[in-house]
C-alpha atoms as a PDB file:
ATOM      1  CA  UNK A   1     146.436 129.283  70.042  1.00  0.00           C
ATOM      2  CA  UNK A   2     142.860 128.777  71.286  1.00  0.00           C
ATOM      3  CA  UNK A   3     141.440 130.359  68.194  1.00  0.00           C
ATOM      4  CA  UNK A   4     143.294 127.078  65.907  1.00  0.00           C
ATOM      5  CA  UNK A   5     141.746 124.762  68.794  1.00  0.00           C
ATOM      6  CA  UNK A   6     138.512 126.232  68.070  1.00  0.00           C
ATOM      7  CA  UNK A   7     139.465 126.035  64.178  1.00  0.00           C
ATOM      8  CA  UNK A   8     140.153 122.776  64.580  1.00  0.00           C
ATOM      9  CA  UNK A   9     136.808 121.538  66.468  1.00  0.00           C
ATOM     10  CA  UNK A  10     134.949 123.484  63.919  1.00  0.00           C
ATOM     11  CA  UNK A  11     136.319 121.342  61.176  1.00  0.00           C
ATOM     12  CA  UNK A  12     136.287 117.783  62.851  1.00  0.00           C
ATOM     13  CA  UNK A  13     132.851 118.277  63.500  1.00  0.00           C
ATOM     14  CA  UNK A  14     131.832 119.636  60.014  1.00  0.00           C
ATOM     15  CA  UNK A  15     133.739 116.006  58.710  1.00  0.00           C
ATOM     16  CA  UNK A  16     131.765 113.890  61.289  1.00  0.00           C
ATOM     17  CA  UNK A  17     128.435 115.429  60.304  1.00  0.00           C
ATOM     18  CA  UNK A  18     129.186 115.430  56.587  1.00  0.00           C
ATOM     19  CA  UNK A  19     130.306 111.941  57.176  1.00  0.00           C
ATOM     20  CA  UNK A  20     126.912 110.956  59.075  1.00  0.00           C
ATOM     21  CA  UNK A  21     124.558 113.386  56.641  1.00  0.00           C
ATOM     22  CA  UNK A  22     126.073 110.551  53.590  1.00  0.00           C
ATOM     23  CA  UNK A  23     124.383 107.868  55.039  1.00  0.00           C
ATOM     24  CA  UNK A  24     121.665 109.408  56.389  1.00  0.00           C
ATOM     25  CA  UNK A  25     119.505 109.027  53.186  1.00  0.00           C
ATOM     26  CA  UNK A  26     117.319 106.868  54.803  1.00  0.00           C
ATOM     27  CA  UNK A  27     115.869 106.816  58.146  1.00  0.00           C
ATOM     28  CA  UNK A  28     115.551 103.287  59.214  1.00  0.00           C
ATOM     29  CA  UNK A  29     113.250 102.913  62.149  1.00  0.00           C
ATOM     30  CA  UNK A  30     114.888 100.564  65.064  1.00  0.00           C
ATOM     31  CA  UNK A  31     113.838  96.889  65.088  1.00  0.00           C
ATOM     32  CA  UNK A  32     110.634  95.884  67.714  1.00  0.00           C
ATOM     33  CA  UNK A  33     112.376  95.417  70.949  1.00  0.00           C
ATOM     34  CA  UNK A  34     110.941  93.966  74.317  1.00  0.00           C
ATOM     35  CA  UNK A  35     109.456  96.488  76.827  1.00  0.00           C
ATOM     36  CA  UNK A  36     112.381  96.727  79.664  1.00  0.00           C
ATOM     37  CA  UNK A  37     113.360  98.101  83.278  1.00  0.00           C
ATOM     38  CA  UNK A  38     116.356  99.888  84.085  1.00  0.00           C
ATOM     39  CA  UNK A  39     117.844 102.199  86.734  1.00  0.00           C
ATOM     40  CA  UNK A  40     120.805 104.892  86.153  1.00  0.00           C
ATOM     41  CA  UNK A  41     122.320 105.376  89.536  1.00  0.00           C
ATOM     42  CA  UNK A  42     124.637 108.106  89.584  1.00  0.00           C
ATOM     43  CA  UNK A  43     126.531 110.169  92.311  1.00  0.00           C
ATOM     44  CA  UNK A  44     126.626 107.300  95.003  1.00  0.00           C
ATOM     45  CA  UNK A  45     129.712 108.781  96.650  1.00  0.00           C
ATOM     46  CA  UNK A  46     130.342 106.349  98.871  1.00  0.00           C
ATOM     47  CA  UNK A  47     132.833 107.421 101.724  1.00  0.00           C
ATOM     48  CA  UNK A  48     133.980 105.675 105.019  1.00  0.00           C
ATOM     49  CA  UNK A  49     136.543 109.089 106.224  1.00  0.00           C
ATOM     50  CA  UNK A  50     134.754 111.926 105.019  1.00  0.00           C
ATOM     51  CA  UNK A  51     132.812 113.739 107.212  1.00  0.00           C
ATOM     52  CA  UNK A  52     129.461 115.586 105.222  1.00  0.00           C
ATOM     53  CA  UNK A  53     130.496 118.338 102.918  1.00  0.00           C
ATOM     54  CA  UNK A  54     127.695 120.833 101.601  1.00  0.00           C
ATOM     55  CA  UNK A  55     125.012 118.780 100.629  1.00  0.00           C
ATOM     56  CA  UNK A  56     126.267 115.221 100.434  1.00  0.00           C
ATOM     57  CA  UNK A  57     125.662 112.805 103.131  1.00  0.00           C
ATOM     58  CA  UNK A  58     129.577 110.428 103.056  1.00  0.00           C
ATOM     59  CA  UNK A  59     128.416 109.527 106.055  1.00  0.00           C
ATOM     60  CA  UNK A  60     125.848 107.800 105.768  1.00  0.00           C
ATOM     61  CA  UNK A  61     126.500 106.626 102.467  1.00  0.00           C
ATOM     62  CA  UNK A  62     127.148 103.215 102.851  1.00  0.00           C
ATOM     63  CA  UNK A  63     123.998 102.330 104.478  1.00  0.00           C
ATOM     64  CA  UNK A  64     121.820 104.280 101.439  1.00  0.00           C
ATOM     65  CA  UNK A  65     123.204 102.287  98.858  1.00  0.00           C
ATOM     66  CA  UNK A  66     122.982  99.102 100.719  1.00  0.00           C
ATOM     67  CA  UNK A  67     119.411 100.208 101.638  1.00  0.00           C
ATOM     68  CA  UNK A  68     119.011 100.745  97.471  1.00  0.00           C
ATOM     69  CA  UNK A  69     120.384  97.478  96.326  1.00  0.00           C
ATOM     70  CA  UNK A  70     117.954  95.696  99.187  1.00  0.00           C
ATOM     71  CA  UNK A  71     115.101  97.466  97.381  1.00  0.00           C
ATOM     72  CA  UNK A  72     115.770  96.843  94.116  1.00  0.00           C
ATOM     73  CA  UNK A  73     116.165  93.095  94.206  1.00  0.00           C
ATOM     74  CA  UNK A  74     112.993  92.678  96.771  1.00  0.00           C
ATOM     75  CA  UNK A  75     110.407  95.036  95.143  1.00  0.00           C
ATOM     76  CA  UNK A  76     111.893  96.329  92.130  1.00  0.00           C
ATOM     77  CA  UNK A  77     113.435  93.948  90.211  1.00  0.00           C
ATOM     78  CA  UNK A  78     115.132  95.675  86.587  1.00  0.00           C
ATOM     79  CA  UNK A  79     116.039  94.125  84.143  1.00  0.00           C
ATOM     80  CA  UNK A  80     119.453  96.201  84.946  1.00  0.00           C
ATOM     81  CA  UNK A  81     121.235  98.945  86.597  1.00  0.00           C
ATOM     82  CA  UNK A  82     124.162 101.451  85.094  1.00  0.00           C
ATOM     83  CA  UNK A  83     125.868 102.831  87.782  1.00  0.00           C
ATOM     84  CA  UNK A  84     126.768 106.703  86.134  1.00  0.00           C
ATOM     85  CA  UNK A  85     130.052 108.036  88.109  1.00  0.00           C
ATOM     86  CA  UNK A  86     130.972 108.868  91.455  1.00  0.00           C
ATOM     87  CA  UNK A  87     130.752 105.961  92.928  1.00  0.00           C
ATOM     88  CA  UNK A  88     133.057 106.656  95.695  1.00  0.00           C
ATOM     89  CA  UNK A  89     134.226 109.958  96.940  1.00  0.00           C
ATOM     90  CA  UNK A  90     137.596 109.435  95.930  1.00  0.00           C
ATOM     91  CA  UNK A  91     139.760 112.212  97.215  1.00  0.00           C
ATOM     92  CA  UNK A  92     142.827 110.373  98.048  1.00  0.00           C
ATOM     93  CA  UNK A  93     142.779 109.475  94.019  1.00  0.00           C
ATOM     94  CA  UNK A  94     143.153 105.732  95.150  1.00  0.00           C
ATOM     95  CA  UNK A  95     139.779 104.423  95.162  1.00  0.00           C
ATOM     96  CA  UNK A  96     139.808 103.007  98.504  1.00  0.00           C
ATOM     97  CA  UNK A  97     135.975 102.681  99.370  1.00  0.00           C
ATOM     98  CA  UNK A  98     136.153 100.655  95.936  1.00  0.00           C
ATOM     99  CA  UNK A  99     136.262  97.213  97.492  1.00  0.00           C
ATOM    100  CA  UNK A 100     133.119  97.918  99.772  1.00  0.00           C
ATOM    101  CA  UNK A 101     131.517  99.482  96.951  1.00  0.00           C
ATOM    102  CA  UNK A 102     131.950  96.307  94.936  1.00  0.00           C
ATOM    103  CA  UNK A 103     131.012  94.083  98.067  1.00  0.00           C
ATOM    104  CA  UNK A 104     127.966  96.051  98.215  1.00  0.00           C
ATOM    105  CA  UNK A 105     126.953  96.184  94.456  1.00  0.00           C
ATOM    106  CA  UNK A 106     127.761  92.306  94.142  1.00  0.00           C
ATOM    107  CA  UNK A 107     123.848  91.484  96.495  1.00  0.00           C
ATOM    108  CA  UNK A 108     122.757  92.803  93.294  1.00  0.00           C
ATOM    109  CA  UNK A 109     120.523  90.308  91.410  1.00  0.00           C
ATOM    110  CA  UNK A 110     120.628  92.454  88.065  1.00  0.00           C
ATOM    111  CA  UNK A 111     123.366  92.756  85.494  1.00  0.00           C
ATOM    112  CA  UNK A 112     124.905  95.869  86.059  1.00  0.00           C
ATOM    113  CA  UNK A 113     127.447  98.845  84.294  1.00  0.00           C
ATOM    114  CA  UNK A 114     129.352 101.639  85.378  1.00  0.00           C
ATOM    115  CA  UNK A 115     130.979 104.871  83.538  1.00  0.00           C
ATOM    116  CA  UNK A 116     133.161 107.250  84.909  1.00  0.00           C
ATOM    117  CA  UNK A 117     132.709 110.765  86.560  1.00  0.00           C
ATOM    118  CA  UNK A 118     135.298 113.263  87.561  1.00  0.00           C
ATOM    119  CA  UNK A 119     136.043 111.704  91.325  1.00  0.00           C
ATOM    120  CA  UNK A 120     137.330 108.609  89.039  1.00  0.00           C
ATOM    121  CA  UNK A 121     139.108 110.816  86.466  1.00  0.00           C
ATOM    122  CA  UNK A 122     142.484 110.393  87.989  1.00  0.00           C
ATOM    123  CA  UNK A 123     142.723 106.665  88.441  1.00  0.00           C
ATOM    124  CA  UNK A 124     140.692 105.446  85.082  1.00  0.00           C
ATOM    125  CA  UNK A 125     143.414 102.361  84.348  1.00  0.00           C
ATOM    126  CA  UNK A 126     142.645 101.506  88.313  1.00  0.00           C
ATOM    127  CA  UNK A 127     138.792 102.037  87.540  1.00  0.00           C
ATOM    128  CA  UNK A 128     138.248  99.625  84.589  1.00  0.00           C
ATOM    129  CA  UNK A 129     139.795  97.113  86.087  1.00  0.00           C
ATOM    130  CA  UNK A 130     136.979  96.484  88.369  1.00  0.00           C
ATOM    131  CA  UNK A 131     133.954  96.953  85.633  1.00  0.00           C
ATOM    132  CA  UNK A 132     133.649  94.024  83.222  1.00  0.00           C
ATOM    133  CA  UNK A 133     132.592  96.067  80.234  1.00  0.00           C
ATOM    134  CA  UNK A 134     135.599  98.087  79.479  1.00  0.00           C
ATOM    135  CA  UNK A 135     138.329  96.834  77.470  1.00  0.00           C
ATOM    136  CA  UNK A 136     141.657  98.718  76.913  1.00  0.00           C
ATOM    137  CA  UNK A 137     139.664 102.370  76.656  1.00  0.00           C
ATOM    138  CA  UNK A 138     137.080 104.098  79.030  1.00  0.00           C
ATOM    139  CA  UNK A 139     133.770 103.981  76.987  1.00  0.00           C
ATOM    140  CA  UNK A 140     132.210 101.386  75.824  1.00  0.00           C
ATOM    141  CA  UNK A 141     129.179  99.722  74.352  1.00  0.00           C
ATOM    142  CA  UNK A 142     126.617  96.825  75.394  1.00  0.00           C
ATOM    143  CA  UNK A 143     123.328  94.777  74.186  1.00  0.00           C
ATOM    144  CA  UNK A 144     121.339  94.447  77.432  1.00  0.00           C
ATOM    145  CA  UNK A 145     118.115  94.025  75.596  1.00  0.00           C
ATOM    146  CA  UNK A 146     118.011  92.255  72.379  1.00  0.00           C
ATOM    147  CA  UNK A 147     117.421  95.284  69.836  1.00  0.00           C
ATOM    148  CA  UNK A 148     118.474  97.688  72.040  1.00  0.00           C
ATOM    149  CA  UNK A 149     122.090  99.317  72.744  1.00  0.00           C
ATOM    150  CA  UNK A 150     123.537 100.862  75.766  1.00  0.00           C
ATOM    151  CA  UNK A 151     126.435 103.380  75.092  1.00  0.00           C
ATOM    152  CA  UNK A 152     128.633 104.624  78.327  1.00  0.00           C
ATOM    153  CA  UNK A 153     130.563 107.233  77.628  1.00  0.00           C
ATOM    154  CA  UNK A 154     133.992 108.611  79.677  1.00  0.00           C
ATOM    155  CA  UNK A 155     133.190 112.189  79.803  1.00  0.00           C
ATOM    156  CA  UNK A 156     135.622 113.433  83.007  1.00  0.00           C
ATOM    157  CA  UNK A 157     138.853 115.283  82.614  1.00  0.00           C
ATOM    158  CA  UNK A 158     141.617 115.071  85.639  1.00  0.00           C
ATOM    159  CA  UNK A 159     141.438 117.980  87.789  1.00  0.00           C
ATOM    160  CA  UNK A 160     137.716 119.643  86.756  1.00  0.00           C
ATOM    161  CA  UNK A 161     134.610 119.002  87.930  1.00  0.00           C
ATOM    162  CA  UNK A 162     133.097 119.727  84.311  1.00  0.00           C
ATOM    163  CA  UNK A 163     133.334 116.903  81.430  1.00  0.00           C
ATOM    164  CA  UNK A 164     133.922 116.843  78.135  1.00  0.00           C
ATOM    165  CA  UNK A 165     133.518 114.119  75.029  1.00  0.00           C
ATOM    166  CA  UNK A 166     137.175 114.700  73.470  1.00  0.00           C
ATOM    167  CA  UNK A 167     137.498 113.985  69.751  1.00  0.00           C
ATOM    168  CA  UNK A 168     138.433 110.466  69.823  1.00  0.00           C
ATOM    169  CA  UNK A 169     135.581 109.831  71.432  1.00  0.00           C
ATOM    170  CA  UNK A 170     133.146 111.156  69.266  1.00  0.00           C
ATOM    171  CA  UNK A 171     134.520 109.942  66.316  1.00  0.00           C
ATOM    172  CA  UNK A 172     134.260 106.439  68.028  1.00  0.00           C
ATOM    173  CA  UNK A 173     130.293 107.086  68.628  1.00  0.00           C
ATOM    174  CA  UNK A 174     129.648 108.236  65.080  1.00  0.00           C
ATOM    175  CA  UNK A 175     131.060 105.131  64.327  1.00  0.00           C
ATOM    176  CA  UNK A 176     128.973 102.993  66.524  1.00  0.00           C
ATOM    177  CA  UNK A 177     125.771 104.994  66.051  1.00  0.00           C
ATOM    178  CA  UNK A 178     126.516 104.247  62.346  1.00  0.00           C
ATOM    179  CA  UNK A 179     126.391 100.819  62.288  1.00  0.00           C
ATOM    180  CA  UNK A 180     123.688  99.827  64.459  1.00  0.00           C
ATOM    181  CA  UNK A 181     120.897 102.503  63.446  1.00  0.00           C
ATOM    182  CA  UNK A 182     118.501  99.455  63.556  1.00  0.00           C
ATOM    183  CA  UNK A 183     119.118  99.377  67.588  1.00  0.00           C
ATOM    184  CA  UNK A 184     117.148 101.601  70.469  1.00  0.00           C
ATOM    185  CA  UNK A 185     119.871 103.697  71.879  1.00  0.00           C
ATOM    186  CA  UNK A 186     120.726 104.889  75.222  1.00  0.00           C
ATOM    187  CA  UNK A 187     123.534 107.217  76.189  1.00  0.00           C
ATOM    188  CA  UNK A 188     124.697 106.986  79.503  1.00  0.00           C
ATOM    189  CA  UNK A 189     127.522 109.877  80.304  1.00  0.00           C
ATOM    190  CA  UNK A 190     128.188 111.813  84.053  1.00  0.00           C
ATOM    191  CA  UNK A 191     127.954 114.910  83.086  1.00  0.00           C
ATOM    192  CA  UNK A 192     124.821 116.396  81.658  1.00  0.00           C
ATOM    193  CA  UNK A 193     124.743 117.806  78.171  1.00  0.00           C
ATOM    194  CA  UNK A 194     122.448 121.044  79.058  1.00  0.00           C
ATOM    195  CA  UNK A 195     124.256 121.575  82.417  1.00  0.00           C
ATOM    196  CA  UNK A 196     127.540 120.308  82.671  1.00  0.00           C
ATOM    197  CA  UNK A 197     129.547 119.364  79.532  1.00  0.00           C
ATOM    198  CA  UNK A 198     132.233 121.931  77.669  1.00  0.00           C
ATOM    199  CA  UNK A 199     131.167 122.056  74.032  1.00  0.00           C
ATOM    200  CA  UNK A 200     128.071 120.002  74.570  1.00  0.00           C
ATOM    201  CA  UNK A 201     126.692 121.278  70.810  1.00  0.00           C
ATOM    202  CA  UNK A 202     129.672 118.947  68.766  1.00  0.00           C
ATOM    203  CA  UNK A 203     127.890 116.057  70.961  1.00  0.00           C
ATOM    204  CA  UNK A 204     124.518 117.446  70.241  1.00  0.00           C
ATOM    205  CA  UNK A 205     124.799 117.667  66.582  1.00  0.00           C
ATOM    206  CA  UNK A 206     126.487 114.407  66.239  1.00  0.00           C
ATOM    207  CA  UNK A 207     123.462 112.455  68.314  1.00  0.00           C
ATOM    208  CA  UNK A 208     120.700 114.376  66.534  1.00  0.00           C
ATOM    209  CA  UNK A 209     121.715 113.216  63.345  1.00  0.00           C
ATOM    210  CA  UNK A 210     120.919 109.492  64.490  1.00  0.00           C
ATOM    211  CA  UNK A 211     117.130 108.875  65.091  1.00  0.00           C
ATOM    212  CA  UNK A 212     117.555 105.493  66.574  1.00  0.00           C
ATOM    213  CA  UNK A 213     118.844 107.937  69.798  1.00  0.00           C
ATOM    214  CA  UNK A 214     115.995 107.920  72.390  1.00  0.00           C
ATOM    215  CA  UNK A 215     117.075 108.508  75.538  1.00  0.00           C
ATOM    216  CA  UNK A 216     120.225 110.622  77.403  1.00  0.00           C
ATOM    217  CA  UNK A 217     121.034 109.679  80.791  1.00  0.00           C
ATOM    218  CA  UNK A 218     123.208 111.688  83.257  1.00  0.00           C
ATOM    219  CA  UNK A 219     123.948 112.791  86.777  1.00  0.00           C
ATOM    220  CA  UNK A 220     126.815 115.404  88.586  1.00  0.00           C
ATOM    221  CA  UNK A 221     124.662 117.968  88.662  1.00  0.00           C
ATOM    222  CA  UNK A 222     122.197 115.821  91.377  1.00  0.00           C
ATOM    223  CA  UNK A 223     119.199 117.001  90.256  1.00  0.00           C
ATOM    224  CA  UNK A 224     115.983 116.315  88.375  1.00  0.00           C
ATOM    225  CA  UNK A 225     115.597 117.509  84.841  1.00  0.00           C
ATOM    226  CA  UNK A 226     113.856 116.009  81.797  1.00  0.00           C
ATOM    227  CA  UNK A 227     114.104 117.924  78.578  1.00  0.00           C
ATOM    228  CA  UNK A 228     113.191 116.595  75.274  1.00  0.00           C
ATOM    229  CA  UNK A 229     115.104 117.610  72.573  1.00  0.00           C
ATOM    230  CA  UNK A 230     114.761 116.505  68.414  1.00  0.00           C
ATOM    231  CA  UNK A 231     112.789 113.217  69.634  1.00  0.00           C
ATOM    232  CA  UNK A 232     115.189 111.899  72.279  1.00  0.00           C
ATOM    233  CA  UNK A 233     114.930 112.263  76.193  1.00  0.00           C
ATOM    234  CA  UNK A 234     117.562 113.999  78.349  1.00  0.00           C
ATOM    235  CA  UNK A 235     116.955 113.205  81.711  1.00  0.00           C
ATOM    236  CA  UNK A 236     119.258 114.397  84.417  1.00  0.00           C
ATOM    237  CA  UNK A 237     119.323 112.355  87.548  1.00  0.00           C
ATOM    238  CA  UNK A 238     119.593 113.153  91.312  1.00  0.00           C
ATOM    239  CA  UNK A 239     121.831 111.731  93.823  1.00  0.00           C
ATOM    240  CA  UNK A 240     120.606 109.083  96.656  1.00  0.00           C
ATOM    241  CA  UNK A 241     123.153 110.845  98.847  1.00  0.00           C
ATOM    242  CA  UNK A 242     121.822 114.511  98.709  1.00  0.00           C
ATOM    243  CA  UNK A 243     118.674 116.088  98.723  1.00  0.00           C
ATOM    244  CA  UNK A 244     115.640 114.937  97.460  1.00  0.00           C
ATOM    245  CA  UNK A 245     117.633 111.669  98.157  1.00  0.00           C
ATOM    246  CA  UNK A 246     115.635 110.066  94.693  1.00  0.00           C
ATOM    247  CA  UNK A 247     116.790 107.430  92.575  1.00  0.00           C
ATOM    248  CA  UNK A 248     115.075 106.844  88.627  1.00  0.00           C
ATOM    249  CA  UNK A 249     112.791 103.599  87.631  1.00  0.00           C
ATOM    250  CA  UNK A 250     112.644 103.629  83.976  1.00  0.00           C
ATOM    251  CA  UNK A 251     109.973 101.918  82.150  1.00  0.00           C
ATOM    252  CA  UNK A 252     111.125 101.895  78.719  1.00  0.00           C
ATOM    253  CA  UNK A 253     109.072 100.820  75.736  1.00  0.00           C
ATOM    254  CA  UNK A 254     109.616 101.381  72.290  1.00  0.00           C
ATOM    255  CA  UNK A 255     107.343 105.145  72.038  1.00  0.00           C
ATOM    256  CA  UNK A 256     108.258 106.429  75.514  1.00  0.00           C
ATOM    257  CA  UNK A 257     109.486 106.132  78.895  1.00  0.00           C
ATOM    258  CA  UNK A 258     107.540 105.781  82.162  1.00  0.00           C
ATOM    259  CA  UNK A 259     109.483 107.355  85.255  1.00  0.00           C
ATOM    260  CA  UNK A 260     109.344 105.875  88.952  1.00  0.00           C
ATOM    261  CA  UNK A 261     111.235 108.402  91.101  1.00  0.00           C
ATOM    262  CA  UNK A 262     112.170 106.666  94.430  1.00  0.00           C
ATOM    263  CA  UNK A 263     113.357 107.867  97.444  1.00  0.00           C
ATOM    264  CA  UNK A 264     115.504 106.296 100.091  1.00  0.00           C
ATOM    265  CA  UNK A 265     113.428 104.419 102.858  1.00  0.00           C
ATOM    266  CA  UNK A 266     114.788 106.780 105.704  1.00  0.00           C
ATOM    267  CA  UNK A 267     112.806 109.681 106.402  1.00  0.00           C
ATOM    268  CA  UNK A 268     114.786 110.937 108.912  1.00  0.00           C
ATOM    269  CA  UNK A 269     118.249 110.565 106.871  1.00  0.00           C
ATOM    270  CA  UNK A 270     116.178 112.599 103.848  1.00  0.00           C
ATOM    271  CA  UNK A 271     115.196 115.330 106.878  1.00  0.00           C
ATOM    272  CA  UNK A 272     118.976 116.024 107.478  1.00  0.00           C
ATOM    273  CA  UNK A 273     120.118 116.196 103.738  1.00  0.00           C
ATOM    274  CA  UNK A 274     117.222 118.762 103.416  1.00  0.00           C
ATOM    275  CA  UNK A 275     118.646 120.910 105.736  1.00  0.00           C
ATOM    276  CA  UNK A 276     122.162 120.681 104.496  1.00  0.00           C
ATOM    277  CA  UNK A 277     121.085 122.048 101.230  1.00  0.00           C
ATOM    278  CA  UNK A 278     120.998 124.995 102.665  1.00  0.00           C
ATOM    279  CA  UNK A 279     119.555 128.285 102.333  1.00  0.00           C
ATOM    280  CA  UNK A 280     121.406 129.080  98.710  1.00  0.00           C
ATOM    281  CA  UNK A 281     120.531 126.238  96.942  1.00  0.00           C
ATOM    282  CA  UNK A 282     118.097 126.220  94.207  1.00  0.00           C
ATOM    283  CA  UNK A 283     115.327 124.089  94.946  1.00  0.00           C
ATOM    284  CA  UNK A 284     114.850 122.157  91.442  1.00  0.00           C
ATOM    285  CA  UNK A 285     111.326 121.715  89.626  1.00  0.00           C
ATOM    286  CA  UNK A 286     109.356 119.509  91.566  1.00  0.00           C
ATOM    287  CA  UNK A 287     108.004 116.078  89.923  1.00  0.00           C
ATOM    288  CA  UNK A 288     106.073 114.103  90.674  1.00  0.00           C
ATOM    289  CA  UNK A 289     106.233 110.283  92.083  1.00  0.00           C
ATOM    290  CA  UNK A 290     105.213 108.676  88.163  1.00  0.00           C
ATOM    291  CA  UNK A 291     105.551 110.293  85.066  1.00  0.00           C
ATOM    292  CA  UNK A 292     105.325 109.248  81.783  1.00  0.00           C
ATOM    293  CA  UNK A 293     107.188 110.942  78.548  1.00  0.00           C
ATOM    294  CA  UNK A 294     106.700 110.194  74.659  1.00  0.00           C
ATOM    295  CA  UNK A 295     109.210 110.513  72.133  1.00  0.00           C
END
């Protein structure tokens, strides 16, 4: 049986990059767009019963993302914010903290977005209900900048901790990629294509075949990691509620991207999720406060 699922995802994405490869006779470059601010906050896991698990602070989560908001609208200031999955804990599967995670978000003085991760796979119908941009499915698109389009994608499954971008899906974002080639493009997904995502290499090859892609945004994995890849930016983002307790600026202009990493304001709340990393953990590659990456 798995070998005809394989089959299967073999041919669909053969047709979706024969389909692309058509119209890909010319490669339009995307129109002049106006230099822009933006923040992908992933992994908030906001919790008022939890008690800290592993490396995740629940209990102090409430006053870290209040502490974040404060700090983006008094020194910050983007243009806007995509909240990337997780947003609560979730383990009752009835999005409880919700409410107080929209009370908190709503002191925001950006425009914001949200996508899902796996804590909100089991209650997506509850999930979109709150989140102005989704419509009757869990993906969806938006024009934050002129000339420039934002893509969230639904990448959890119920009951796994890894995602995936089913068929539908990409079928839907060769479709969309399609028709606005003219448009900057950023992908905003949970789960990270290079360390996190079940047959990442049908998403791969579909994105790589549309230039207009720049930049790959994603969290779970609550770490920092920037790879480029065929002219676009995959950056992996860590988690305000764990260790190095870092949120992303992005400074994006049309030839590359200028990275603020920001930590929370309390040193001794980063002290304590430094120790409950513990002794296995992987310490990531270190970076530093600014960077700046080219296309």
């Amino acid at each position: 049986m798995m070998r005809y699922i394989k089959l299967f995802l073999i041919a669909v994405s053969l047709l979706v990059s024969c389909q692309s490869f058509a119209k890909e006779d010319v490669k339009l470059p995307y129109k002049d767009f106006k230099p822009f601010k933006m923040v992908f906050l992933p992994d908030t896991h906001l919790s008022f019963k939890d008690n800290d698990d592993g490396p995740i602070l629940y209990k102090e989560s409430l006053v870290i993302l209040q502490d974040v908001i404060r700090s983006l609208n008094q020194t910050q200031n983007p243009d806007f914010v995509v909240f990337g999955g997780n947003l609560t804990n979730n383990d009752d599967a009835e999005l409880a903290d919700m409410p107080m995670f929209l009370d908190t978000i709503a002191d925001l003085n950006a425009k914001y977005y949200a996508i899902l991760g796996d804590k909100e796979a089991a209650v997506k119908e509850e999930f979109i209900k709150d989140f102005d941009e989704f419509g009757s499915q869990t993906f969806w698109t938006a024009e934050p900048e002129e000339n420039v389009l934002l893509v969230g994608l639904d990448t959890s499954i119920k009951g796994e901790e890894d995602g995936y971008v089913n068929i539908h899906q990409l079928f839907w974002l060769d479709n969309v990629l399609k028709n606005n080639r003219d448009k900057f493009t950023i992908i905003t997904m949970h789960h990270s294509p290079h360390l996190s995502l079940e047959k990442s290499d049908l998403f791969l090859e579909l994105i790589n075949l549309y230039p207009q892609v720049k930049v790959v945004l994603s969290g779970h994995n609550r770490i920092n990691l920037v790879k480029k890849d065929n002219g676009k930016l995959f950056i992996n983002c860590p988690s305000i509620v764990s260790y190095p307790n870092e949120y992303k600026i992005l400074n994006i202009y049309p030839d590359r991207v200028e990275v603020d990493n920001k930590k929370i304001s309390f040193k001794q709340i980063i002290k304590k999720a430094k120790k409950l990393i513990g002794k296995d953990y992987k310490k990531p590659d270190k970076f530093s406060k600014k960077s700046k990456y080219y296309f």
